[in-house]
Protein backbone atom coordinates (compact mmCIF):
# COMPACT_ATOMS: atom_id res chain seq x y z
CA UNK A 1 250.82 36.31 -42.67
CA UNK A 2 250.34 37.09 -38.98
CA UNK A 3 251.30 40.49 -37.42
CA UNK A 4 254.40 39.19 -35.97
CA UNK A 5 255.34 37.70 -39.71
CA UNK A 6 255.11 41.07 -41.11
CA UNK A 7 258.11 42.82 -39.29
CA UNK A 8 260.66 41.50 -41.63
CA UNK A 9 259.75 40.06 -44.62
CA UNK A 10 262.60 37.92 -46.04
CA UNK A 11 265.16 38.45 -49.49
CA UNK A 12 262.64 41.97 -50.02
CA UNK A 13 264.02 45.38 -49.77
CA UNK A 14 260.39 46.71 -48.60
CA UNK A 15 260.52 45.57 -44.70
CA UNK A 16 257.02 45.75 -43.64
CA UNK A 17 254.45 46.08 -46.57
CA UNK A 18 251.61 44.83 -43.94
CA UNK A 19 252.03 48.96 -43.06
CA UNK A 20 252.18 50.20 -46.52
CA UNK A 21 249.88 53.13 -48.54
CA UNK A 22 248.57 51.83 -51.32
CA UNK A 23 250.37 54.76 -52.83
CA UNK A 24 253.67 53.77 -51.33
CA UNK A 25 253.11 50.18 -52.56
CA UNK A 26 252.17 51.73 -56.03
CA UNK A 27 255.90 53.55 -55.72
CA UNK A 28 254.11 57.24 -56.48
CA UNK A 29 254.75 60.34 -54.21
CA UNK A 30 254.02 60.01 -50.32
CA UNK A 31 253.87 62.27 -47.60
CA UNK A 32 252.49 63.01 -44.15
CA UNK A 33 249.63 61.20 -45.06
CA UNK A 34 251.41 58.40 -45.90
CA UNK A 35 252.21 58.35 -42.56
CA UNK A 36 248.44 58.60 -41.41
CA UNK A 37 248.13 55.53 -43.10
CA UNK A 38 250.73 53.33 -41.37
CA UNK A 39 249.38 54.64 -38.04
CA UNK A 40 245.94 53.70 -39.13
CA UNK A 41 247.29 50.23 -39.31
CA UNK A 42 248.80 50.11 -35.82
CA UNK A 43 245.82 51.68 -34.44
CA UNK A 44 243.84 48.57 -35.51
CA UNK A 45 246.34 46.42 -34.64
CA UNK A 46 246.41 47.71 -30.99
CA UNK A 47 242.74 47.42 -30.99
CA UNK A 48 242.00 44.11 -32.59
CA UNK A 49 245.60 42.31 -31.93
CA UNK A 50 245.18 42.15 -35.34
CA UNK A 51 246.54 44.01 -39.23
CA UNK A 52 243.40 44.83 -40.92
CA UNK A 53 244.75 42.98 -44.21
CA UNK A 54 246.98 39.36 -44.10
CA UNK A 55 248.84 37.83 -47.00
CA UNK A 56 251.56 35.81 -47.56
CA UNK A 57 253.42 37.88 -50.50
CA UNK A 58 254.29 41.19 -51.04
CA UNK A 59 252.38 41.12 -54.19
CA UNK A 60 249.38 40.27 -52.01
CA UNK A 61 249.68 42.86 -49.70
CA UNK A 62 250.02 45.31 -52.54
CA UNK A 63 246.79 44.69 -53.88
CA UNK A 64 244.88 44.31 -50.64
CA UNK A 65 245.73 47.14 -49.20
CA UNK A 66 245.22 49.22 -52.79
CA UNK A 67 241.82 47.51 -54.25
CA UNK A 68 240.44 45.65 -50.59
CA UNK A 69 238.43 47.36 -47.55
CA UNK A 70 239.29 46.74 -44.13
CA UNK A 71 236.29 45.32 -41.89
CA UNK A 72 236.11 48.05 -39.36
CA UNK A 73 237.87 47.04 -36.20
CA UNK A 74 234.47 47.22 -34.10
CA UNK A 75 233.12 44.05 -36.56
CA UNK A 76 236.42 41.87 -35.95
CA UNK A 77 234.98 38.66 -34.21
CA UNK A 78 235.88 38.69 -30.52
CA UNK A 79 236.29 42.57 -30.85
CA UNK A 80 235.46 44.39 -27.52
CA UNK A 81 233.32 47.40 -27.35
CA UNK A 82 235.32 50.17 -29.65
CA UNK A 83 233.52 54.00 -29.24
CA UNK A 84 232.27 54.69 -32.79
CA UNK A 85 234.56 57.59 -33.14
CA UNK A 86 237.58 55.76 -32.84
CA UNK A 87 236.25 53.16 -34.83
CA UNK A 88 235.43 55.94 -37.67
CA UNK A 89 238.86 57.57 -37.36
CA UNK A 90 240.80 54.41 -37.71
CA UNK A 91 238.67 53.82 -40.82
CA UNK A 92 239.60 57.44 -42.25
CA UNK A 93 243.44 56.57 -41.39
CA UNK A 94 242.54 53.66 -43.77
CA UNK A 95 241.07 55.41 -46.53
CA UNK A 96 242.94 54.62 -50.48
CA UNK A 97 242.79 58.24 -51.48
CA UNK A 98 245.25 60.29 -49.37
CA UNK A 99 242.98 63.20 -49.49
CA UNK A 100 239.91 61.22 -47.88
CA UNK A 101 242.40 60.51 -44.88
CA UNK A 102 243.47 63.32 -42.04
CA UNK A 103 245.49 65.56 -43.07
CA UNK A 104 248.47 65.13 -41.01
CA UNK A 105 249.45 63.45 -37.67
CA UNK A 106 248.30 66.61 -35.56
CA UNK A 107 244.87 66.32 -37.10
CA UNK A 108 245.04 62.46 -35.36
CA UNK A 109 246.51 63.64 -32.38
CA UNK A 110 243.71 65.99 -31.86
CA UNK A 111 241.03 63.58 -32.35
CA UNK A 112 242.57 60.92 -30.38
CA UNK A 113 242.50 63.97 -27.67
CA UNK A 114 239.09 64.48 -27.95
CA UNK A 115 237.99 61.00 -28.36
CA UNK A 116 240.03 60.10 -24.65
CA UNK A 117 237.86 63.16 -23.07
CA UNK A 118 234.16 61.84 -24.98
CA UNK A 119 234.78 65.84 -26.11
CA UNK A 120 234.91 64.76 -29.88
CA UNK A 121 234.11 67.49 -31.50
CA UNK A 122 233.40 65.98 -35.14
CA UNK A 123 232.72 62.20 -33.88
CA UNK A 124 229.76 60.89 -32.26
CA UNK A 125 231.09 58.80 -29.18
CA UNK A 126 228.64 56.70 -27.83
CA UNK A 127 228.36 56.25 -23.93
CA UNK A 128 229.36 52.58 -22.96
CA UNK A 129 228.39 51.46 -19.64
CA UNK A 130 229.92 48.88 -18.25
CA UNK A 131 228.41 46.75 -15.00
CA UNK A 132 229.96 47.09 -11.77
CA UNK A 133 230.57 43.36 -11.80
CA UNK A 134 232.68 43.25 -14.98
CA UNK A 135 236.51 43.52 -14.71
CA UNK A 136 237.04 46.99 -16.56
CA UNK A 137 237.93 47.86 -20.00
CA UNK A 138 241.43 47.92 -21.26
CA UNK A 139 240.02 50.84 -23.14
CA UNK A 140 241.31 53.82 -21.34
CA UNK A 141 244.52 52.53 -21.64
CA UNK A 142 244.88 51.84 -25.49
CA UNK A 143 243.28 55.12 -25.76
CA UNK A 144 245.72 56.64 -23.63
CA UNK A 145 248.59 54.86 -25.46
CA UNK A 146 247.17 55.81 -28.58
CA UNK A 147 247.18 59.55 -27.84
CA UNK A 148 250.65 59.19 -26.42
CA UNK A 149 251.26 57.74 -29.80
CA UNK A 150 249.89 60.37 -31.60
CA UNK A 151 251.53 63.42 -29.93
CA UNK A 152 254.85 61.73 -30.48
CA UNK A 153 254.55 61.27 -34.12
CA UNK A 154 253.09 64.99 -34.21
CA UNK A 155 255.60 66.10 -32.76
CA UNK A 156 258.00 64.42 -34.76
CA UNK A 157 256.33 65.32 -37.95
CA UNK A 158 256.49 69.19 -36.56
CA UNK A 159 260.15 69.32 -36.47
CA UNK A 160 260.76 67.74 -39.48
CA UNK A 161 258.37 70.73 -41.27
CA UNK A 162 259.95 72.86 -39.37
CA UNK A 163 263.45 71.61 -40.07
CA UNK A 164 262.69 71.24 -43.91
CA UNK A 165 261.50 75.40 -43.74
CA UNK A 166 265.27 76.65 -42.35
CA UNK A 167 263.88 76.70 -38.59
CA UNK A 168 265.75 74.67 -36.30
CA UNK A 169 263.87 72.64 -33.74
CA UNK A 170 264.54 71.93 -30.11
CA UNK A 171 262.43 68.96 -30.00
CA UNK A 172 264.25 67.46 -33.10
CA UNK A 173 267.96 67.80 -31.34
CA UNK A 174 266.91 66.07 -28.44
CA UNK A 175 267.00 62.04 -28.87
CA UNK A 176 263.27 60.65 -28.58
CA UNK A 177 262.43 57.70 -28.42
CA UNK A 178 260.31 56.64 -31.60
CA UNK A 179 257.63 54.36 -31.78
CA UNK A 180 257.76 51.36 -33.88
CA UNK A 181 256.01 51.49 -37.05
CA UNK A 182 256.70 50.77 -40.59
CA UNK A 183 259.01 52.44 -42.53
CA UNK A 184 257.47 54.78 -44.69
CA UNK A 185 260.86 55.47 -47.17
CA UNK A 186 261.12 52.47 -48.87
CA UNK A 187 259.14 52.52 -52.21
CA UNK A 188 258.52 49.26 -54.80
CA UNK A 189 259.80 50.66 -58.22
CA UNK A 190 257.77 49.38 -60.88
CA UNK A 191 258.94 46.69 -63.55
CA UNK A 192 259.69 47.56 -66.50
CA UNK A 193 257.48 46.00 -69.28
CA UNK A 194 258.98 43.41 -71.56
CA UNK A 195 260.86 44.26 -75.19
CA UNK A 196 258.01 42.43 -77.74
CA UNK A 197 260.42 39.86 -79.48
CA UNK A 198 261.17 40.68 -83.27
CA UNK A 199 258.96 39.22 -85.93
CA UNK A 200 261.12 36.67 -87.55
CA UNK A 201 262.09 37.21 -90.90
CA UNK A 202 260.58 35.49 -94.02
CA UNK A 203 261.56 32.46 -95.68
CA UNK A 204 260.81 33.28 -99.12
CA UNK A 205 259.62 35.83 -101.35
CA UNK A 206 256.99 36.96 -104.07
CA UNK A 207 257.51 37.41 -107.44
CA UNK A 208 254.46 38.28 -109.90
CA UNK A 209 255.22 38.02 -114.05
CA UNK A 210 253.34 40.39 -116.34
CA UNK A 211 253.40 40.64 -120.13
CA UNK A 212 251.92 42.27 -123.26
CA UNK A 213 250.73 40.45 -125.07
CA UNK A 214 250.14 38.03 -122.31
CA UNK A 215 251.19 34.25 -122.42
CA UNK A 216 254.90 34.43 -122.30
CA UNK A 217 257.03 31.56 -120.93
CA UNK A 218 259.00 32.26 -117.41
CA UNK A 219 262.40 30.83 -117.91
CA UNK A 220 264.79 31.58 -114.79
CA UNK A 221 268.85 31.78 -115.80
CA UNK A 222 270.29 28.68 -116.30
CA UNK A 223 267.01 26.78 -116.00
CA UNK A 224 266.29 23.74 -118.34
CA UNK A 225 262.21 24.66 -118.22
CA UNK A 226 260.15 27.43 -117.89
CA UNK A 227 258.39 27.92 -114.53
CA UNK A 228 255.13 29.22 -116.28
CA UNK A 229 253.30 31.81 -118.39
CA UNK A 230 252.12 34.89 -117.93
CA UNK A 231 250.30 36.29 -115.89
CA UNK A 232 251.94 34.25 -113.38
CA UNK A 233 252.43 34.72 -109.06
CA UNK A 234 255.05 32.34 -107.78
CA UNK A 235 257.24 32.48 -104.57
CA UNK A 236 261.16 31.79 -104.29
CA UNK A 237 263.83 31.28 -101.17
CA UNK A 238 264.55 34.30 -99.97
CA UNK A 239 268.22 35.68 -100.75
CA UNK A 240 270.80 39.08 -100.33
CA UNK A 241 271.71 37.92 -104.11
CA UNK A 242 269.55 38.87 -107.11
CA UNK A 243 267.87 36.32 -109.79
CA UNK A 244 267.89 36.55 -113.50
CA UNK A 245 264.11 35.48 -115.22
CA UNK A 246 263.53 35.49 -119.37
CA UNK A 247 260.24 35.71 -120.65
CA UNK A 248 260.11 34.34 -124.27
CA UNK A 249 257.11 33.81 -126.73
CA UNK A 250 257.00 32.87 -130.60
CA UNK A 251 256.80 35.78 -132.31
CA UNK A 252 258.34 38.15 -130.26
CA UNK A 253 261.82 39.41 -128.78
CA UNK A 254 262.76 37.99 -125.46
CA UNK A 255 263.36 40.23 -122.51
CA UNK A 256 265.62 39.70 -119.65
CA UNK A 257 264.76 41.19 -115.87
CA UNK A 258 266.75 41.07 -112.72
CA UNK A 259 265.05 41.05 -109.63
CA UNK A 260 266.24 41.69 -105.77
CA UNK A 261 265.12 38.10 -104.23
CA UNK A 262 265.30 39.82 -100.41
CA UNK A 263 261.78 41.28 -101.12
CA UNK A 264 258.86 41.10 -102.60
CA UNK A 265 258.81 42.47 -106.66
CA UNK A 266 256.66 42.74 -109.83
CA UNK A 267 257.83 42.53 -113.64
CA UNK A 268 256.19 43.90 -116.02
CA UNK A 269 257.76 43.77 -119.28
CA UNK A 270 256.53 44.75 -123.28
CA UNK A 271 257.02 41.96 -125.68
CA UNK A 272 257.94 43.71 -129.21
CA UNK A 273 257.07 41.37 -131.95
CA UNK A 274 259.47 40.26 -134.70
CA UNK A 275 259.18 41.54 -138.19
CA UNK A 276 258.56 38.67 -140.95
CA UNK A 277 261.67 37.83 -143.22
CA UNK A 278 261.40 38.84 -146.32
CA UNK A 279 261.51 37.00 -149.28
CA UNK A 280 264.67 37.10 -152.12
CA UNK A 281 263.77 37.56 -155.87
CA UNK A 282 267.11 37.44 -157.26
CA UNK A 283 267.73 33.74 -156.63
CA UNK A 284 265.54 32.68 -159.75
CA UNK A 285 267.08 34.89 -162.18
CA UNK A 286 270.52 33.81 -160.84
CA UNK A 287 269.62 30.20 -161.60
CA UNK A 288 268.25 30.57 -164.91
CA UNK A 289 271.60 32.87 -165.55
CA UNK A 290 273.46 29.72 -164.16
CA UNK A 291 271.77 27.32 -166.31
CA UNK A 292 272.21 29.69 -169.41
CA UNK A 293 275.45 29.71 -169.04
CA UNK A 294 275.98 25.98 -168.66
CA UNK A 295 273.26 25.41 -172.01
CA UNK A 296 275.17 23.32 -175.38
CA UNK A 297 274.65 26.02 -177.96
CA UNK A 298 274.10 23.75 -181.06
CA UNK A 299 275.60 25.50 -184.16
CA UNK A 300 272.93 23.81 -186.53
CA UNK A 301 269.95 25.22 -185.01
């Protein structure tokens, strides 16, 4: 995306993200270094005809301008001879960290100042001769735009501080004429992470049998065969309703359990063993009484 593509950028509420912080494009707090940093960016763009990052999305601005380093505006091919001191303070314009940049527009201004008068008085600014023969330098005149620049958006950040602190300001009644840079208001407000989709629910259930004694048969209600013995593990469909299981062995008194089929569950049950039946001993002596009574009593004997 060229420099003239980044004024608008289409169907995006941001406008020009080629001038962004990478704390404005991260949507956290900005302020008048925020503003250090867009001017940073037309500062190189005045001196390279260049933006010190291109892209073609906003999502590739975003992270070239918070996780990429500009080459300094001196090393851009075709470049013309920069002083070092502007080239260093357009690189601390550029800086990620807010508090590695200048603090405020004034702070430029007043390097910008110095840097126009080779006064600088915390920049080494080399001495660059030019021949005779040469055609001179734009130079002087960026620089000079560039300071112009930089007392009008000191000034303009002055009377909004001193608007914001119950002052009123002549400067900010009187309509100036701004210069254009990106709009530092507009902030991208992060997406909110996705809901994790619900587990889906289970299919079936488990149901573990347990006896003592062990070795009981499994019968469900209404079922023409056990399902097994015990110990036994077994899974069913899954159901609101509840099941009825048996378990039966020789011997012993059947129990009955029901069980919730809409989760896991364990029976356990005690088998009591049946008492033997006892045996009669009246029947004999009531047949031989029977067969007394039915005897021929012979008179003779």
């Amino acid at each position: 995306m060229s420099a003239a593509d980044a004024i608008t950028l289409p169907d995006t509420a941001i406008g020009t993200p080629a001038y962004m912080s990478p704390e404005q494009a991260r949507g956290r707090t900005v302020d008048a270094r925020t503003d250090v940093y867009a001017f940073g960016v037309i500062l190189y763009e005045l001196l390279t005809g260049d933006l010190p990052f291109s892209a073609r999305t906003l999502g590739d601005f975003i992270i070239k301008h918070s996780t990429e380093d500009a080459l300094p505006p001196s090393q851009r091919p075709g470049a013309q001879a920069i002083p070092r001191a502007l080239d260093e303070l357009v690189m601390q314009c550029l800086e990620k960290q807010p508090e590695d940049r200048p603090a405020s527009m004034l702070v430029v201004e007043h390097e910008l100042r110095a840097i126009a008068t080779d006064e600088s008085p915390s920049l080494e600014l080399p001495v660059v001769r030019v021949p005779p023969a040469r055609r001179s330098s734009p130079l002087p005149l960026i620089l000079g735009g560039i300071a112009l620049l930089g007392l009008l958006g000191g000034l303009a950040i002055w009377a909004l501080s001193s608007g914001e602190a119950g002052h009123p300001s002549a400067a900010a009644d009187a309509p100036t004429q701004a210069p254009t840079r990106a709009p530092t208001e507009a902030a991208i407000e992060p997406l909110p992470e996705p809901e994790p989709e619900p587990a889906p629910e289970p299919t079936t259930v488990s149901l573990s049998f347990a006896s003592e004694p062990p070795g009981a048969e499994v019968w469900p209600a209404g079922a023409d065969a056990p399902i097994g013995v015990t110990p036994l593990s077994t899974t069913v469909p899954r159901s609101d309703e509840s099941g009825t299981y048996e378990l039966r062995m020789a011997g012993h008194t059947s129990v009955q359990q029901t069980v919730r089929l809409d989760r896991d569950a364990n029976v356990h049950v005690v088998l009591t063993e049946r008492a033997a039946p006892r045996r009669s001993r009246s029947a004999p002596a009531r047949r031989r009484t029977h067969e007394r009574r039915n005897a021929v009593i012979d008179p003779f004997e």
